[in-house]
PDB file of N, CA and C in Angstrom:
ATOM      1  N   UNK A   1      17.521 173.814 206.414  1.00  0.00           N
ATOM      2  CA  UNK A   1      17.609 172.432 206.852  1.00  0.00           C
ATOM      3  C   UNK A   1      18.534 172.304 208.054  1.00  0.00           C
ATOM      4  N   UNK A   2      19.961 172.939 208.074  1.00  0.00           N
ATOM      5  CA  UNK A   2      20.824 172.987 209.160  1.00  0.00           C
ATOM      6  C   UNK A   2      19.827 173.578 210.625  1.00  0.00           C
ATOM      7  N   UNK A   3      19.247 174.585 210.553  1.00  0.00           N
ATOM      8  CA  UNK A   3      18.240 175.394 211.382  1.00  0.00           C
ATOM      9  C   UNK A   3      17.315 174.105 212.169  1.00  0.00           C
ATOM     10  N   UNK A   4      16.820 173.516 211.395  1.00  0.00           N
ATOM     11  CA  UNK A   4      16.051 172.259 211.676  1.00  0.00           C
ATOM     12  C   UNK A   4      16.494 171.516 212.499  1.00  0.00           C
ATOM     13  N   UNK A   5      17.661 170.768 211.641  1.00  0.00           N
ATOM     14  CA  UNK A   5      18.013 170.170 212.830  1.00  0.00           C
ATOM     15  C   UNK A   5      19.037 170.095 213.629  1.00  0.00           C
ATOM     16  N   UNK A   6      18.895 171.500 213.774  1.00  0.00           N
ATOM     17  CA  UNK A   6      20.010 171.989 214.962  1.00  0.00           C
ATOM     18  C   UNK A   6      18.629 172.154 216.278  1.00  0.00           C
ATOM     19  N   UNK A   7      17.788 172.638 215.284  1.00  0.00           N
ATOM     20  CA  UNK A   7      16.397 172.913 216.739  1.00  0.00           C
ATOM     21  C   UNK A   7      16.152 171.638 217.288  1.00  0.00           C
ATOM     22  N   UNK A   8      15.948 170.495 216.572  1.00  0.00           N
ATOM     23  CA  UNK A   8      15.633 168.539 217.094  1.00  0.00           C
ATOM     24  C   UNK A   8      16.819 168.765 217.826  1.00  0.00           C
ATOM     25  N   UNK A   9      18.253 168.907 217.596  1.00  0.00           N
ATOM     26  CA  UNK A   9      19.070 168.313 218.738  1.00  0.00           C
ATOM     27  C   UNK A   9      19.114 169.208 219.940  1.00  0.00           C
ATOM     28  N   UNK A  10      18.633 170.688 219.989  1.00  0.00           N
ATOM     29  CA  UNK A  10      18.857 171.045 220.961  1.00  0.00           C
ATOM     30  C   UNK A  10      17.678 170.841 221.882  1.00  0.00           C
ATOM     31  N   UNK A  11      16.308 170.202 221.415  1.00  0.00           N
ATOM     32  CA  UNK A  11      15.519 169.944 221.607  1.00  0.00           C
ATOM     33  C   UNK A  11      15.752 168.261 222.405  1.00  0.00           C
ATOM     34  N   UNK A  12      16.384 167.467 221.790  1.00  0.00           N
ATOM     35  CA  UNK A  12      16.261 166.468 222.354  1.00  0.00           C
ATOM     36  C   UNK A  12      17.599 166.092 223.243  1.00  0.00           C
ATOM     37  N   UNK A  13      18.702 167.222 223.468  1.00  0.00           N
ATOM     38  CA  UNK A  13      19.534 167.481 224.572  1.00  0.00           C
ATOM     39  C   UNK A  13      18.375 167.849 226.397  1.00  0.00           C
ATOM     40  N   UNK A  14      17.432 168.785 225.700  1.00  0.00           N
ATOM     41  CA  UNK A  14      16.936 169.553 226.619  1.00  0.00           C
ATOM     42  C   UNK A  14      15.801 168.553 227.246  1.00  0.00           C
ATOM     43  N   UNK A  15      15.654 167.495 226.451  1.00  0.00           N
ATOM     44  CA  UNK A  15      14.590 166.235 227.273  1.00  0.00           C
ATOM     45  C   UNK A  15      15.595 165.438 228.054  1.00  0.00           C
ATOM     46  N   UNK A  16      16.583 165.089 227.515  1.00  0.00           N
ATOM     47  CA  UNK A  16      17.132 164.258 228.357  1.00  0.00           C
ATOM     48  C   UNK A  16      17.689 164.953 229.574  1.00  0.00           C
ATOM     49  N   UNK A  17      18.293 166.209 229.665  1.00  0.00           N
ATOM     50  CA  UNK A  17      18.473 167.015 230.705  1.00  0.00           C
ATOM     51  C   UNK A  17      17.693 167.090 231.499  1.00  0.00           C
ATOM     52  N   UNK A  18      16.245 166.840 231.458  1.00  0.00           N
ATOM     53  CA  UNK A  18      15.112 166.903 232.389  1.00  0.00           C
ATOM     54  C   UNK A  18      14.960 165.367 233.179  1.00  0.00           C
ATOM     55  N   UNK A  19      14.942 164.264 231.860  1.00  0.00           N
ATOM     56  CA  UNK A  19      14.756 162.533 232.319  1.00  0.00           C
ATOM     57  C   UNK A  19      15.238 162.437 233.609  1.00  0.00           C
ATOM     58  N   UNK A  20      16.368 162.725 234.051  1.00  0.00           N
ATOM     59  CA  UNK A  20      17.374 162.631 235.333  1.00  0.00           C
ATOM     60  C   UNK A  20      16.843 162.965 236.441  1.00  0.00           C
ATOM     61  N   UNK A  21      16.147 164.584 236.378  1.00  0.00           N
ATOM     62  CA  UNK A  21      15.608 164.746 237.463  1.00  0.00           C
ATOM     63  C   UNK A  21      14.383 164.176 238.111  1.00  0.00           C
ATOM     64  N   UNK A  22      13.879 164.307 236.938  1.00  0.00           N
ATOM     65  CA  UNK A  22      12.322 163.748 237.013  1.00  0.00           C
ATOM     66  C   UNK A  22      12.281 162.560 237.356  1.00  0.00           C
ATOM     67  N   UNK A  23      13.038 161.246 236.891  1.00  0.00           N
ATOM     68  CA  UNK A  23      13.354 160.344 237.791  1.00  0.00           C
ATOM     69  C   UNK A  23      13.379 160.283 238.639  1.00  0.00           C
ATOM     70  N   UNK A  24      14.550 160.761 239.052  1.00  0.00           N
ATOM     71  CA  UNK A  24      15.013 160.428 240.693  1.00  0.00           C
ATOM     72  C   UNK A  24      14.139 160.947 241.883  1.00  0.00           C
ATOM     73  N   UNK A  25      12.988 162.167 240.970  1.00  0.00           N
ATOM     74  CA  UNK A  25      11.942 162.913 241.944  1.00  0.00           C
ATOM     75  C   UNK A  25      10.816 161.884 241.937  1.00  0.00           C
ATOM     76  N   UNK A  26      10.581 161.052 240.791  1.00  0.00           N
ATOM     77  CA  UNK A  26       9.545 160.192 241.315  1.00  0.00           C
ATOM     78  C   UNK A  26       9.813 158.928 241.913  1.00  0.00           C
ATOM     79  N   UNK A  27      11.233 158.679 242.452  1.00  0.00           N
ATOM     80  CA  UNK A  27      11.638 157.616 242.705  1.00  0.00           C
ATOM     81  C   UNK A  27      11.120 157.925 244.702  1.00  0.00           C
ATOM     82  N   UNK A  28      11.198 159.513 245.236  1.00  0.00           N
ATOM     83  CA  UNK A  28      11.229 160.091 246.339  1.00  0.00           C
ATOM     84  C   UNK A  28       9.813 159.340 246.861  1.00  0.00           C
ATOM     85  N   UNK A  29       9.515 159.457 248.069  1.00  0.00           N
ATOM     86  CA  UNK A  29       8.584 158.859 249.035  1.00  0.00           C
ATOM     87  C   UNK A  29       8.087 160.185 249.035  1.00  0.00           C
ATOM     88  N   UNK A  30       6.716 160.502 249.065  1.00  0.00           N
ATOM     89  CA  UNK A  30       5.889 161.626 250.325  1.00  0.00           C
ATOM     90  C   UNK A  30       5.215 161.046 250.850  1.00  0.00           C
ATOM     91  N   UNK A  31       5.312 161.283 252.309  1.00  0.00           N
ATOM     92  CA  UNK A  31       5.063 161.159 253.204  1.00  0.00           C
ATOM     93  C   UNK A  31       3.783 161.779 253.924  1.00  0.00           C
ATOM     94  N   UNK A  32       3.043 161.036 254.073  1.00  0.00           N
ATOM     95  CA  UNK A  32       1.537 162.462 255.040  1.00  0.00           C
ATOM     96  C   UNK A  32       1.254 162.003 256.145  1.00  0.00           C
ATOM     97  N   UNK A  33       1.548 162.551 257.705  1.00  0.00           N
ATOM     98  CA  UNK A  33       1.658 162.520 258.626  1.00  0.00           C
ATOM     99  C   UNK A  33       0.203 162.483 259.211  1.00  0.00           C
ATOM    100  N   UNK A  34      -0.451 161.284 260.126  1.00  0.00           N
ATOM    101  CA  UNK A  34      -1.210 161.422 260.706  1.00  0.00           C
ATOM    102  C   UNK A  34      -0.773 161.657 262.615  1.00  0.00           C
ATOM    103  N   UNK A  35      -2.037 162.263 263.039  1.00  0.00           N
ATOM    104  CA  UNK A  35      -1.724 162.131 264.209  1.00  0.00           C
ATOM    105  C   UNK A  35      -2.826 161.142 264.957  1.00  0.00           C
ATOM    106  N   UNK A  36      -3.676 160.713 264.489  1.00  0.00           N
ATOM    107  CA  UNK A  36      -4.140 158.903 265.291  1.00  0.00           C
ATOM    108  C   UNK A  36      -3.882 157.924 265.076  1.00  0.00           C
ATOM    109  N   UNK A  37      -3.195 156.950 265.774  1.00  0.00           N
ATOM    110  CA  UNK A  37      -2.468 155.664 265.449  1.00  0.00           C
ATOM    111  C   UNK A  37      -3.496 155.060 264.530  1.00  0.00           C
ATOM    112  N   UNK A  38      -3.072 153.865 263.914  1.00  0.00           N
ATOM    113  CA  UNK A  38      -4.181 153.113 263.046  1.00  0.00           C
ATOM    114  C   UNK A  38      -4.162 152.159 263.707  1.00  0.00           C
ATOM    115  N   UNK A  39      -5.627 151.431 263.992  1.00  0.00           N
ATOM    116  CA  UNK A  39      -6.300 150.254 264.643  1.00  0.00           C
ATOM    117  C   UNK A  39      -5.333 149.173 264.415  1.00  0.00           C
ATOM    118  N   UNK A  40      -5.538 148.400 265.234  1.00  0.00           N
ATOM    119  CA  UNK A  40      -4.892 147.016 265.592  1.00  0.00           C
ATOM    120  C   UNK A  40      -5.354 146.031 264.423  1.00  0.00           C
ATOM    121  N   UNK A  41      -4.033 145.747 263.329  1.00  0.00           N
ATOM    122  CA  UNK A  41      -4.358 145.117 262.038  1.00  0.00           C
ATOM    123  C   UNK A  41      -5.325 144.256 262.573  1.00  0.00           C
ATOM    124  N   UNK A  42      -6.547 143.689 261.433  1.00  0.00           N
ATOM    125  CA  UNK A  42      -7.344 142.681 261.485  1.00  0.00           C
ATOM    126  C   UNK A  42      -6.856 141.463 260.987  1.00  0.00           C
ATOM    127  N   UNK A  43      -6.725 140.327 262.033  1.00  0.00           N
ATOM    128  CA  UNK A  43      -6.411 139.098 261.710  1.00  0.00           C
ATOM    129  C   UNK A  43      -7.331 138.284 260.731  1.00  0.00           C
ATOM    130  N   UNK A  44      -6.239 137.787 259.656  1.00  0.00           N
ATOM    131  CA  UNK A  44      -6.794 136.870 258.721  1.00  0.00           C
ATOM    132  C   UNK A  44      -5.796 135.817 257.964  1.00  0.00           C
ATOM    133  N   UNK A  45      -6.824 134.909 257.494  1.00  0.00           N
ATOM    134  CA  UNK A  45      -5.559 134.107 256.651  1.00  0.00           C
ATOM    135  C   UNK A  45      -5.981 133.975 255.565  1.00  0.00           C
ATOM    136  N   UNK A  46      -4.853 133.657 254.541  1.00  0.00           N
ATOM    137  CA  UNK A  46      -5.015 134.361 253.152  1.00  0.00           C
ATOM    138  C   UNK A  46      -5.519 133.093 252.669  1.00  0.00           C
ATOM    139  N   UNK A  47      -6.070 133.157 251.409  1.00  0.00           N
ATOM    140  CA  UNK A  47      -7.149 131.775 250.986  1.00  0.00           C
ATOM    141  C   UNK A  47      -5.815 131.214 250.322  1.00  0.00           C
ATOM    142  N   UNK A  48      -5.990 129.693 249.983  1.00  0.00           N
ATOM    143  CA  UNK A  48      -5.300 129.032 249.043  1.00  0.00           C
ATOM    144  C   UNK A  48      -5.229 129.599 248.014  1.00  0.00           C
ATOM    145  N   UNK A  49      -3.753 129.735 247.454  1.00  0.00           N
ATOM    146  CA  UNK A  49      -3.053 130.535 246.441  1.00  0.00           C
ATOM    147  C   UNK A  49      -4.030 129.727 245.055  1.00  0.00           C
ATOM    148  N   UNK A  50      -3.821 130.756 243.964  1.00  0.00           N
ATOM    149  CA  UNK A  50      -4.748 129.860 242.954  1.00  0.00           C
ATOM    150  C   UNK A  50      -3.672 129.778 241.734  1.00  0.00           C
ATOM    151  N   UNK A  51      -2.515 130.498 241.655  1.00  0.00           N
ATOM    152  CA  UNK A  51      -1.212 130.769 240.849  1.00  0.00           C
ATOM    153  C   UNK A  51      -0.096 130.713 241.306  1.00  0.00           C
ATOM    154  N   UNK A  52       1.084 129.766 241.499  1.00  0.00           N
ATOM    155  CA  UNK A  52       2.384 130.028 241.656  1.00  0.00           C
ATOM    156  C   UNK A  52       2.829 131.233 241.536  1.00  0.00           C
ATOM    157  N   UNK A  53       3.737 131.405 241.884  1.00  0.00           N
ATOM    158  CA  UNK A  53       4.579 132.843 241.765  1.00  0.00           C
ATOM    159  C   UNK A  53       3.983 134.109 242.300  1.00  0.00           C
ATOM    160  N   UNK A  54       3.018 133.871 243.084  1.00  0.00           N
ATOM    161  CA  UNK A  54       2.360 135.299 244.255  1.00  0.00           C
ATOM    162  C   UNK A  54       2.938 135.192 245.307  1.00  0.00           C
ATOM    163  N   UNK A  55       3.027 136.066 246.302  1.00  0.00           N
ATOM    164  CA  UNK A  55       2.960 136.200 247.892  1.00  0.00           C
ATOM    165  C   UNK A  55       1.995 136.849 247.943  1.00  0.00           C
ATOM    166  N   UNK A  56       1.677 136.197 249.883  1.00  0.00           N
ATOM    167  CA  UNK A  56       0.441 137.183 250.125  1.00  0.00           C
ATOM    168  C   UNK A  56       0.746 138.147 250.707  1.00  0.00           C
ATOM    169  N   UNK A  57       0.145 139.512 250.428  1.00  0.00           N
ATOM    170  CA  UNK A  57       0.568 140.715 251.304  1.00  0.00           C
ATOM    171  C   UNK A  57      -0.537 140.906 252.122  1.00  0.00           C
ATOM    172  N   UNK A  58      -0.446 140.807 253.247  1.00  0.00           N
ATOM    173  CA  UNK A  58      -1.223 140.830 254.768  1.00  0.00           C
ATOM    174  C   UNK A  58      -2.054 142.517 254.202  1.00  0.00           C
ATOM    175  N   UNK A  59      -3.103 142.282 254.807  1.00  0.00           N
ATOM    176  CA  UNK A  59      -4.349 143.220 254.952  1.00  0.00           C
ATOM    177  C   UNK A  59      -3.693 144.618 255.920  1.00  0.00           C
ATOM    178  N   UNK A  60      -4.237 145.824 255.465  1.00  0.00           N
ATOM    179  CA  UNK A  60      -3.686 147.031 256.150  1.00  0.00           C
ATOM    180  C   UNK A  60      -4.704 148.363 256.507  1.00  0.00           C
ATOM    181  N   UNK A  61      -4.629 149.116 257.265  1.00  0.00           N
ATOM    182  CA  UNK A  61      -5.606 150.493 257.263  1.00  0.00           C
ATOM    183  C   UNK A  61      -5.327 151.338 256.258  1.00  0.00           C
ATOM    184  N   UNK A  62      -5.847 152.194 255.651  1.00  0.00           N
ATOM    185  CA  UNK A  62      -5.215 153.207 254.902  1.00  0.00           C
ATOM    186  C   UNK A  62      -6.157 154.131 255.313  1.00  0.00           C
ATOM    187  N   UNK A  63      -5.680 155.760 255.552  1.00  0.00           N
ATOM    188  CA  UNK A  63      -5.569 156.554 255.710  1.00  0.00           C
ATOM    189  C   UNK A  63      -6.858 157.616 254.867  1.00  0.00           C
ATOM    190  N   UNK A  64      -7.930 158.143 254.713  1.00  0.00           N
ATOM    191  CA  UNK A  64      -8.779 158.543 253.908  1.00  0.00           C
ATOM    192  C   UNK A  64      -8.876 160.490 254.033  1.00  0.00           C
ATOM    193  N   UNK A  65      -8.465 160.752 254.799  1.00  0.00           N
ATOM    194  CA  UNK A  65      -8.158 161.934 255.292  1.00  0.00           C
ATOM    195  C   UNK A  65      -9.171 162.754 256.601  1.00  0.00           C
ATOM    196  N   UNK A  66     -10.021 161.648 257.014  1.00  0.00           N
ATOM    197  CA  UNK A  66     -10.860 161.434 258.183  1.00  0.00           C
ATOM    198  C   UNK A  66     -10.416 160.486 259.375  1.00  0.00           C
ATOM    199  N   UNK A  67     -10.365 159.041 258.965  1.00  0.00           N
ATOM    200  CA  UNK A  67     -10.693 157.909 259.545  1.00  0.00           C
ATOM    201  C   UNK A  67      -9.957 156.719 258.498  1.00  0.00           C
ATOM    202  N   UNK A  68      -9.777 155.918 259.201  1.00  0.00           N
ATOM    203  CA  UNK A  68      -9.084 154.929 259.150  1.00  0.00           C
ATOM    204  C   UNK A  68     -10.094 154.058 257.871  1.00  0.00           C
ATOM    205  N   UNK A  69      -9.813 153.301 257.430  1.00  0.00           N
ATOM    206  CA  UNK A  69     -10.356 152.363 256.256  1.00  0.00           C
ATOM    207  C   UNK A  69      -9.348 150.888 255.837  1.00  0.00           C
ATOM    208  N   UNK A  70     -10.128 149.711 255.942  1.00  0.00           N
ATOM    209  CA  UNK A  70      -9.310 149.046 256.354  1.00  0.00           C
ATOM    210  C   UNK A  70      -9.400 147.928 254.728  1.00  0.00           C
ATOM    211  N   UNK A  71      -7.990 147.779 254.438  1.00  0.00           N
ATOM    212  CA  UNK A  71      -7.878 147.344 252.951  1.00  0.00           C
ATOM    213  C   UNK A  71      -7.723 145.684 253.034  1.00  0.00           C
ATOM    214  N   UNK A  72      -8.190 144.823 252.408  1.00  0.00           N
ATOM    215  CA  UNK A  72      -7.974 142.920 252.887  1.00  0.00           C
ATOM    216  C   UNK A  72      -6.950 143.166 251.881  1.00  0.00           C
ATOM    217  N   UNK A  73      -6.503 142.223 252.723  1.00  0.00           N
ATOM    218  CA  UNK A  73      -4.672 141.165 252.235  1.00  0.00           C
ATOM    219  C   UNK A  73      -5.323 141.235 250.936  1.00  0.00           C
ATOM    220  N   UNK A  74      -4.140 140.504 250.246  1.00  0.00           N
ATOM    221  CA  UNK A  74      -4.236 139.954 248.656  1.00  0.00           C
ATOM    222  C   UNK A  74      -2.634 139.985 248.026  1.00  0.00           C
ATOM    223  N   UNK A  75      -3.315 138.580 246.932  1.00  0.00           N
ATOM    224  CA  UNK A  75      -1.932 137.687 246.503  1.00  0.00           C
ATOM    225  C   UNK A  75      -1.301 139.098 245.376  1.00  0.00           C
ATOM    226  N   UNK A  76       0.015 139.297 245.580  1.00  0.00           N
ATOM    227  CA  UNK A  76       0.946 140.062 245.027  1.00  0.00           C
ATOM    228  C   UNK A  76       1.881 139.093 243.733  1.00  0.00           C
ATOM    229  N   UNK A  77       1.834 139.714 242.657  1.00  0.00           N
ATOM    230  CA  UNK A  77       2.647 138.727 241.798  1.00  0.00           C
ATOM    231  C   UNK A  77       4.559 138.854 242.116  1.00  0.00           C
ATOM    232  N   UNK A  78       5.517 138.157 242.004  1.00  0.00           N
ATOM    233  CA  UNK A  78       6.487 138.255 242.918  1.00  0.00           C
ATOM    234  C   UNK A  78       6.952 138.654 241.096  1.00  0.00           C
ATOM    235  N   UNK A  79       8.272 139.744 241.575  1.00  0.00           N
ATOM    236  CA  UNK A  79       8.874 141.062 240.510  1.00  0.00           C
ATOM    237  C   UNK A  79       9.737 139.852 240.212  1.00  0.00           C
ATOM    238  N   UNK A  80      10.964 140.136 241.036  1.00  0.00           N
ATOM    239  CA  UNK A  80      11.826 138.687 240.505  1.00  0.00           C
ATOM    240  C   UNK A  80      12.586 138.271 241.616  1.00  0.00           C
ATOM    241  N   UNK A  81      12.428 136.861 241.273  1.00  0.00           N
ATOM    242  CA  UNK A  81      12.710 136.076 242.523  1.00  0.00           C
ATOM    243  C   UNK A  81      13.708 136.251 243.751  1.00  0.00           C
ATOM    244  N   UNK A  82      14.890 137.022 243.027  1.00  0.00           N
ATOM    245  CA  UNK A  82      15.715 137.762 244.147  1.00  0.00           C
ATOM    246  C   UNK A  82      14.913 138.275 245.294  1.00  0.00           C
ATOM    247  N   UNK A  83      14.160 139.140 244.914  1.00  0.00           N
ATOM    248  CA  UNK A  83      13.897 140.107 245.491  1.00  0.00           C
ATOM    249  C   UNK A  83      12.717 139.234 246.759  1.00  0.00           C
ATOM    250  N   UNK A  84      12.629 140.588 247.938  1.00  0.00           N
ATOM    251  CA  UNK A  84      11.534 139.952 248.750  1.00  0.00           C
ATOM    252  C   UNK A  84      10.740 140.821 248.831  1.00  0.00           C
ATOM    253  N   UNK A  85       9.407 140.822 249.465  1.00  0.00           N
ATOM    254  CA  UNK A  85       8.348 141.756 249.984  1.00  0.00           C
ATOM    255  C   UNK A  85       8.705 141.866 251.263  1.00  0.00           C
ATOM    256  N   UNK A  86       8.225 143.437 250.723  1.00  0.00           N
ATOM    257  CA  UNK A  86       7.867 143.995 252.510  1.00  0.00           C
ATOM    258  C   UNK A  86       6.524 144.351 252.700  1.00  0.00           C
ATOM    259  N   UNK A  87       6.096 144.190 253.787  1.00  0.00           N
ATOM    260  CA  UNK A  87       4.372 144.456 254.023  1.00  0.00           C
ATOM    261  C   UNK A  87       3.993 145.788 254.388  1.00  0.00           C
ATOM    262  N   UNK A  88       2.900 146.393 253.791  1.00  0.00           N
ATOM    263  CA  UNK A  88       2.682 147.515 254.057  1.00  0.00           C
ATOM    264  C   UNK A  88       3.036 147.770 255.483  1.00  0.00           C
ATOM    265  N   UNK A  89       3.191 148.824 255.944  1.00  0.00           N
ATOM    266  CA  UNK A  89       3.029 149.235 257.823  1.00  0.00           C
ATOM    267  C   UNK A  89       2.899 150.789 258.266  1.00  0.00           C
ATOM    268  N   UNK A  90       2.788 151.221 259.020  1.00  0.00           N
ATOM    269  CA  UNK A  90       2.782 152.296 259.465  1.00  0.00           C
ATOM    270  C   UNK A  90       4.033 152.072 260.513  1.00  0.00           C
ATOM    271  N   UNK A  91       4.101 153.569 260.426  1.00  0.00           N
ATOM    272  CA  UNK A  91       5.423 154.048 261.986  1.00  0.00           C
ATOM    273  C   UNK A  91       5.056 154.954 261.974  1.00  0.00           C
ATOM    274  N   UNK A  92       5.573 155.096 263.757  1.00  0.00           N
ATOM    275  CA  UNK A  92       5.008 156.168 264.651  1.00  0.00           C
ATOM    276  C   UNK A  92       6.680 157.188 264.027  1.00  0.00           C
ATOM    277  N   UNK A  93       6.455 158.473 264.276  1.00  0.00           N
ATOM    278  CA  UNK A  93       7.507 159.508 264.320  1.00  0.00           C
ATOM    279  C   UNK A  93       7.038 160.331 264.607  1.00  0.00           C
ATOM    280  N   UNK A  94       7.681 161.176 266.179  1.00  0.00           N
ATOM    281  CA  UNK A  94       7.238 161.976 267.104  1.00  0.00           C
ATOM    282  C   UNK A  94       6.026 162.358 267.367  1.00  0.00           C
ATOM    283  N   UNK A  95       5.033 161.457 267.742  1.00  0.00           N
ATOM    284  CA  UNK A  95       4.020 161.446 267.942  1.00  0.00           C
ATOM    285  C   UNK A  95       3.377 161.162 267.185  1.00  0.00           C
ATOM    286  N   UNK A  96       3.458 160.889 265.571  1.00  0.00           N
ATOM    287  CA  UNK A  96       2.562 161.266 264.408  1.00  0.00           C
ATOM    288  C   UNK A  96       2.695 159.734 263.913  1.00  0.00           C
ATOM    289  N   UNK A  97       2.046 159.477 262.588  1.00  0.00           N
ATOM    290  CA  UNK A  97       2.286 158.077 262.005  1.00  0.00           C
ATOM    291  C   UNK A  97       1.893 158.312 260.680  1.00  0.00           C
ATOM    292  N   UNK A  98       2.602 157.428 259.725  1.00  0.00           N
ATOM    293  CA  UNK A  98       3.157 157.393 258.469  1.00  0.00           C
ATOM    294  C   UNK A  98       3.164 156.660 257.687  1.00  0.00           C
ATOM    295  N   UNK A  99       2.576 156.214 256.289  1.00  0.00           N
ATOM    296  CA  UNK A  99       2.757 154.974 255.804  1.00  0.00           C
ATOM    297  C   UNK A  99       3.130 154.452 255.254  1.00  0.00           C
ATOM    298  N   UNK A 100       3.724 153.559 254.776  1.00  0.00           N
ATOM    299  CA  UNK A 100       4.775 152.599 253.872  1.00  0.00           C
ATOM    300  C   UNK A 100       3.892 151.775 252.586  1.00  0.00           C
ATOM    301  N   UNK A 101       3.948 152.137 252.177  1.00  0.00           N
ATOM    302  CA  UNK A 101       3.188 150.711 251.262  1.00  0.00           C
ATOM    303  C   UNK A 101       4.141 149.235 250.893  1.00  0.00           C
ATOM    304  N   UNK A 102       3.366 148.491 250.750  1.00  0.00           N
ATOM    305  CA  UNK A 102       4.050 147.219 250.110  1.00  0.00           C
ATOM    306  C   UNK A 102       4.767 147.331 249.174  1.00  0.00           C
ATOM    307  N   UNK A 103       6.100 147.023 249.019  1.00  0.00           N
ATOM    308  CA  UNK A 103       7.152 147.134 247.957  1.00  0.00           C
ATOM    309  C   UNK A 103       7.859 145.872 248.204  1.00  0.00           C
ATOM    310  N   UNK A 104       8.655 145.144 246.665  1.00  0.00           N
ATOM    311  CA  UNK A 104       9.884 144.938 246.982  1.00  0.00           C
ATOM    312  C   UNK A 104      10.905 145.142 247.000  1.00  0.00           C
ATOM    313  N   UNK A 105      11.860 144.282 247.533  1.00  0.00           N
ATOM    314  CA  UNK A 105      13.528 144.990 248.208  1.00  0.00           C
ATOM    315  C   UNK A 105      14.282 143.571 247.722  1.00  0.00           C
TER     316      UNK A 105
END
């Protein structure tokens, strides 16, 4: 019985020893570098909200591993009110470009 559960605690020392990293590794951005700018966003305006408590997040290209593909806006439910949105975007870095997705901050 001691054997037992000496194996559960060293067992459930050895998960939480992992939780930490594994976190903070999926908390990391990757990044995939294109080298053709993405088209000049397509102008639109977002329809009348149909629920309180959304923002709209503006329409964006995304990346397919060919060619550009272009995604429409749409209402985002807001995390908590502190917080704000940021809109998807791309940036250029040394020649290349990169993408961000919509998050809040």
């Amino acid at each position: 019985m001691k054997i037992r559960t000496i194996g559960i605690l060293v067992g459930l020392l050895t998960v939480s020893t992992l939780a930490v990293p594994l976190s903070s590794f999926a908390a990391e951005e990757t990044r995939i570098f294109v080298e053709t700018a993405p088209p000049q966003a397509k102008e639109s305006l977002p329809p009348t909200p149909t629920k309180v408590g959304y923002v709209w997040s503006t329409g964006y290209w995304t990346w397919n591993g060919k060619s550009y593909d272009w995604t429409e806006g749409s209402w985002v439910a807001v995390a908590q009110p502190t917080q704000k949105w940021v809109e998807p975007t791309w940036t250029k870095q040394d020649n290349k470009w990169y993408f961000t997705a919509g998050h809040w901050e």
